[in-house]
C-alpha atoms as a PDB file:
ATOM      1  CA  UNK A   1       0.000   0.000   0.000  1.00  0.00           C
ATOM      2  CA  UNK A   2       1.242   3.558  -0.659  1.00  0.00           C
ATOM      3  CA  UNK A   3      -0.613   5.273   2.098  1.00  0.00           C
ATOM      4  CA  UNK A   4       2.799   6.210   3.992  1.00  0.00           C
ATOM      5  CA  UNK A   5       3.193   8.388   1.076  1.00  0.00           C
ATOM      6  CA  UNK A   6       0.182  10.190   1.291  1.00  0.00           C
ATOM      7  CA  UNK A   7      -0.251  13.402   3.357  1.00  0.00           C
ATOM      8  CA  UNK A   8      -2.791  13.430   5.446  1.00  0.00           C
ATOM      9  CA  UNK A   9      -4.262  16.115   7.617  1.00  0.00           C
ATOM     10  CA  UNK A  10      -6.690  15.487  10.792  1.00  0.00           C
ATOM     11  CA  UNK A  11     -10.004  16.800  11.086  1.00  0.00           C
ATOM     12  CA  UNK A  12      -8.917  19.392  13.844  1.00  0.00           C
ATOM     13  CA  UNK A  13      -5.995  20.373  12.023  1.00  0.00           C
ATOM     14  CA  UNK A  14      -9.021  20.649   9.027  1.00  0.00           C
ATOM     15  CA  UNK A  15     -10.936  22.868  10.731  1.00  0.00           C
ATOM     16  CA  UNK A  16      -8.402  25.015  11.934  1.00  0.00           C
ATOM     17  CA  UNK A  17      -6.951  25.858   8.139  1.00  0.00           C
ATOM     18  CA  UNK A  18     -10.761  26.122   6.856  1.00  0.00           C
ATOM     19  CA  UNK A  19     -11.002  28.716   9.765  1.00  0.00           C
ATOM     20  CA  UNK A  20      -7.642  30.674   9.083  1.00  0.00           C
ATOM     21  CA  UNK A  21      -8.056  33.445   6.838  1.00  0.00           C
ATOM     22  CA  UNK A  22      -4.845  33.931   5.764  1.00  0.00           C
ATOM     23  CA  UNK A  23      -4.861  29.369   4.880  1.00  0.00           C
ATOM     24  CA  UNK A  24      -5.310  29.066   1.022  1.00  0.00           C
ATOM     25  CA  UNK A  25      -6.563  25.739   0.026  1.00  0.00           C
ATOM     26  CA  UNK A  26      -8.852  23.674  -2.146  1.00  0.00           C
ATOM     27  CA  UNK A  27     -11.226  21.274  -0.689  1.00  0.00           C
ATOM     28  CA  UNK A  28     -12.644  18.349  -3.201  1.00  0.00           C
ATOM     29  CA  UNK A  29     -15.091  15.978  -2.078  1.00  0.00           C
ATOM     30  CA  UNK A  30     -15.053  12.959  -4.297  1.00  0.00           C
ATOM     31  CA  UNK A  31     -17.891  11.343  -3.173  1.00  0.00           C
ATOM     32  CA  UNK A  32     -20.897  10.853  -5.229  1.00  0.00           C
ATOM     33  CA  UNK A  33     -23.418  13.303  -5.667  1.00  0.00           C
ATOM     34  CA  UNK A  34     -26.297  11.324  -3.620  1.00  0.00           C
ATOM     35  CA  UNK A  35     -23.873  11.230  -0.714  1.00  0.00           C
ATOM     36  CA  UNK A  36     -22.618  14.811  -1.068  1.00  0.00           C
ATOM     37  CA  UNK A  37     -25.920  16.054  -0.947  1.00  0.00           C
ATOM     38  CA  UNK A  38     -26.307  14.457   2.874  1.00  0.00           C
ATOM     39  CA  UNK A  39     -23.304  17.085   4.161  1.00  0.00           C
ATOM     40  CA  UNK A  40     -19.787  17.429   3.431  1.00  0.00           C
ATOM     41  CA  UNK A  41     -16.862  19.917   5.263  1.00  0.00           C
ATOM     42  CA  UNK A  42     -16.798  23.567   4.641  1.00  0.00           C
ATOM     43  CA  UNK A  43     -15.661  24.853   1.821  1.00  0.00           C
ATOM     44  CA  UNK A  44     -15.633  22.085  -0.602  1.00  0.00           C
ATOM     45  CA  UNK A  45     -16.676  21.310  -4.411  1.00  0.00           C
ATOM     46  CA  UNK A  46     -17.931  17.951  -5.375  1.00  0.00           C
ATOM     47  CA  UNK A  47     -15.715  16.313  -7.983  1.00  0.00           C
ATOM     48  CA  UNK A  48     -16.640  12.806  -8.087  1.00  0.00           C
ATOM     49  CA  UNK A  49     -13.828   9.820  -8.060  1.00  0.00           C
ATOM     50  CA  UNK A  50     -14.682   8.312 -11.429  1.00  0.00           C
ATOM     51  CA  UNK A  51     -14.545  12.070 -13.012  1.00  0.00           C
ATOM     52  CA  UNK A  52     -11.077  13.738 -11.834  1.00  0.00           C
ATOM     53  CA  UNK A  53      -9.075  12.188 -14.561  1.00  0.00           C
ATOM     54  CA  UNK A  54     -11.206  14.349 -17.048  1.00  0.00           C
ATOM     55  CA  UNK A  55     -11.368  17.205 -14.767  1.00  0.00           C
ATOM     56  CA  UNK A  56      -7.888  17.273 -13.650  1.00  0.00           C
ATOM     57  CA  UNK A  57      -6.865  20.331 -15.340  1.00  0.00           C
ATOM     58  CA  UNK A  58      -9.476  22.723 -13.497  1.00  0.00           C
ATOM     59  CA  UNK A  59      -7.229  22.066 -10.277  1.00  0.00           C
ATOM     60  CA  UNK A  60      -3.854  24.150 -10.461  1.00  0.00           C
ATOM     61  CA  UNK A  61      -0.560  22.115  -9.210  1.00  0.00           C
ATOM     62  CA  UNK A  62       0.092  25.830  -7.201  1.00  0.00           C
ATOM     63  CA  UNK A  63      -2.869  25.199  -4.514  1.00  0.00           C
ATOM     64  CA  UNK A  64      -3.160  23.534  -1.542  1.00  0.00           C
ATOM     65  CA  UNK A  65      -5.684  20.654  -1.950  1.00  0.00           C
ATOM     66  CA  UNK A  66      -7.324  18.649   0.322  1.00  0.00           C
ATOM     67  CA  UNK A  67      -9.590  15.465  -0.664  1.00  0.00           C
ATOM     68  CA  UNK A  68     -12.424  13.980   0.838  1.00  0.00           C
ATOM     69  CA  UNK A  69     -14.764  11.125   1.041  1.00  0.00           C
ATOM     70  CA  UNK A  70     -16.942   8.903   3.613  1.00  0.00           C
ATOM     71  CA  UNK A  71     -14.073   7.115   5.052  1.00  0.00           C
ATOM     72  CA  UNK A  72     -10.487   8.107   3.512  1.00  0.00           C
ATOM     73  CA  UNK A  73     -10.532   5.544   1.090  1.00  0.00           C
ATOM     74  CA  UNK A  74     -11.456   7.085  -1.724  1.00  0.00           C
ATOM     75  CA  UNK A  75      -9.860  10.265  -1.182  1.00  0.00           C
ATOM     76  CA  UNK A  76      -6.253   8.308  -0.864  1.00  0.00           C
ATOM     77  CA  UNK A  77      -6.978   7.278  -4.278  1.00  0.00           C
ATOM     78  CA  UNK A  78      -7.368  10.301  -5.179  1.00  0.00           C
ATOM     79  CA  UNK A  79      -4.385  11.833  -3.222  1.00  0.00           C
ATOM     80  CA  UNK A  80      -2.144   9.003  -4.824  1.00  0.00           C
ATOM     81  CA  UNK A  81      -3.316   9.320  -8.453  1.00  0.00           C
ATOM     82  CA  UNK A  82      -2.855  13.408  -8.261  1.00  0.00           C
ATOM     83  CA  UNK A  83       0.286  12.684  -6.941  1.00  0.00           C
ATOM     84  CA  UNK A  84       1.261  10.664 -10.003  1.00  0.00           C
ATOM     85  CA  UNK A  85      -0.046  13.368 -11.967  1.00  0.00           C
ATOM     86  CA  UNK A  86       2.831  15.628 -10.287  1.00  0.00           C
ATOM     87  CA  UNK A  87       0.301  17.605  -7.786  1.00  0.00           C
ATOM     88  CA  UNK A  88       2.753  17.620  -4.755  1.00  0.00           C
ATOM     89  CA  UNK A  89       0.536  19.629  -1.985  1.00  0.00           C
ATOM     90  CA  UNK A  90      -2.306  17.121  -1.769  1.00  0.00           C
ATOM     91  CA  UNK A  91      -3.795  15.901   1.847  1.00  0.00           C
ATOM     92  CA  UNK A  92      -6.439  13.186   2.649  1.00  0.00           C
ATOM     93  CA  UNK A  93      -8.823  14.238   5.245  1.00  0.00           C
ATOM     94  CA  UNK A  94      -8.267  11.533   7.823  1.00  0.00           C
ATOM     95  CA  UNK A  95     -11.278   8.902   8.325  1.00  0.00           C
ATOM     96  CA  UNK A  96     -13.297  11.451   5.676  1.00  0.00           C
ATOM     97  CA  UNK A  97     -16.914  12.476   6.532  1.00  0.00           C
ATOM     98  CA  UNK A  98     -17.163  10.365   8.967  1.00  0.00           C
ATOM     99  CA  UNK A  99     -14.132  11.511  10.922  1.00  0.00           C
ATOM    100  CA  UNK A 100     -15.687  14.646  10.773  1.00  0.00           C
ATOM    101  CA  UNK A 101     -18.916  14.032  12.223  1.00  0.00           C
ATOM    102  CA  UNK A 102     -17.311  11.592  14.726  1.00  0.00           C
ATOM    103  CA  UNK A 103     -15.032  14.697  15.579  1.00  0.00           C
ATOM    104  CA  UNK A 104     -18.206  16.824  16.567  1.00  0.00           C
ATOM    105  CA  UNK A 105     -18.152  18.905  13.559  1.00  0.00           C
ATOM    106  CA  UNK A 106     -21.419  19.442  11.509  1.00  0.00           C
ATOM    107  CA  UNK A 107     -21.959  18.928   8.157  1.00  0.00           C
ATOM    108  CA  UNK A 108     -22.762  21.258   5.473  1.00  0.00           C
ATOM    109  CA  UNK A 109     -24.302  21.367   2.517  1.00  0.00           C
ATOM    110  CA  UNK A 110     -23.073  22.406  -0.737  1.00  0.00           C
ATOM    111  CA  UNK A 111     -23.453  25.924  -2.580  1.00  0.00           C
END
């Protein structure tokens, strides 16, 4: 498994950069729509798993990006193919969606 070389980033440490101002970043949820649409974390954009390869090129190599799904599963995937694709500042959101709930934090809804 490559996991060890994917970043990850804790849903405290999350929150903390979606709260700070001056922290740039890009948050991609690449769950499917039906799931998005039952809450995701602040700030994100839905770009489902089966469509980033096309979609790739909206996401700039310069930005901060952190990916999310239910569990972390998907969203290491993700980390690990963008890696591949030479996108170096890429974090999983630790145990996904439902880290964040189990962490106390609510969950939005998109738009």
């Amino acid at each position: 498994m490559f996991t060890n070389m994917i970043k990850e980033v804790n849903v405290s440490e999350f929150a903390q950069w979606v709260n700070d101002a001056n922290h740039v970043l890009r948050v991609i949820d690449v769950r499917q729509m039906e799931e998005i649409a039952m809450g995701t974390v602040p700030k994100a954009e839905a770009l489902p798993l089966h469509a980033l390869p096309a979609k790739m090129q909206d996401l700039s190599k310069e930005e901060k990006l952190v990916i999310v799904c239910r569990s972390g599963a998907r969203s290491a995937q993700a980390c690990l193919f963008l890696q591949q694709q030479g996108f170096a500042n890429v974090y999983n959101l630790r145990g996904g969606m439902m880290g964040w709930v189990q962490g106390g934090f609510p969950a939005y809804q998109l738009g």
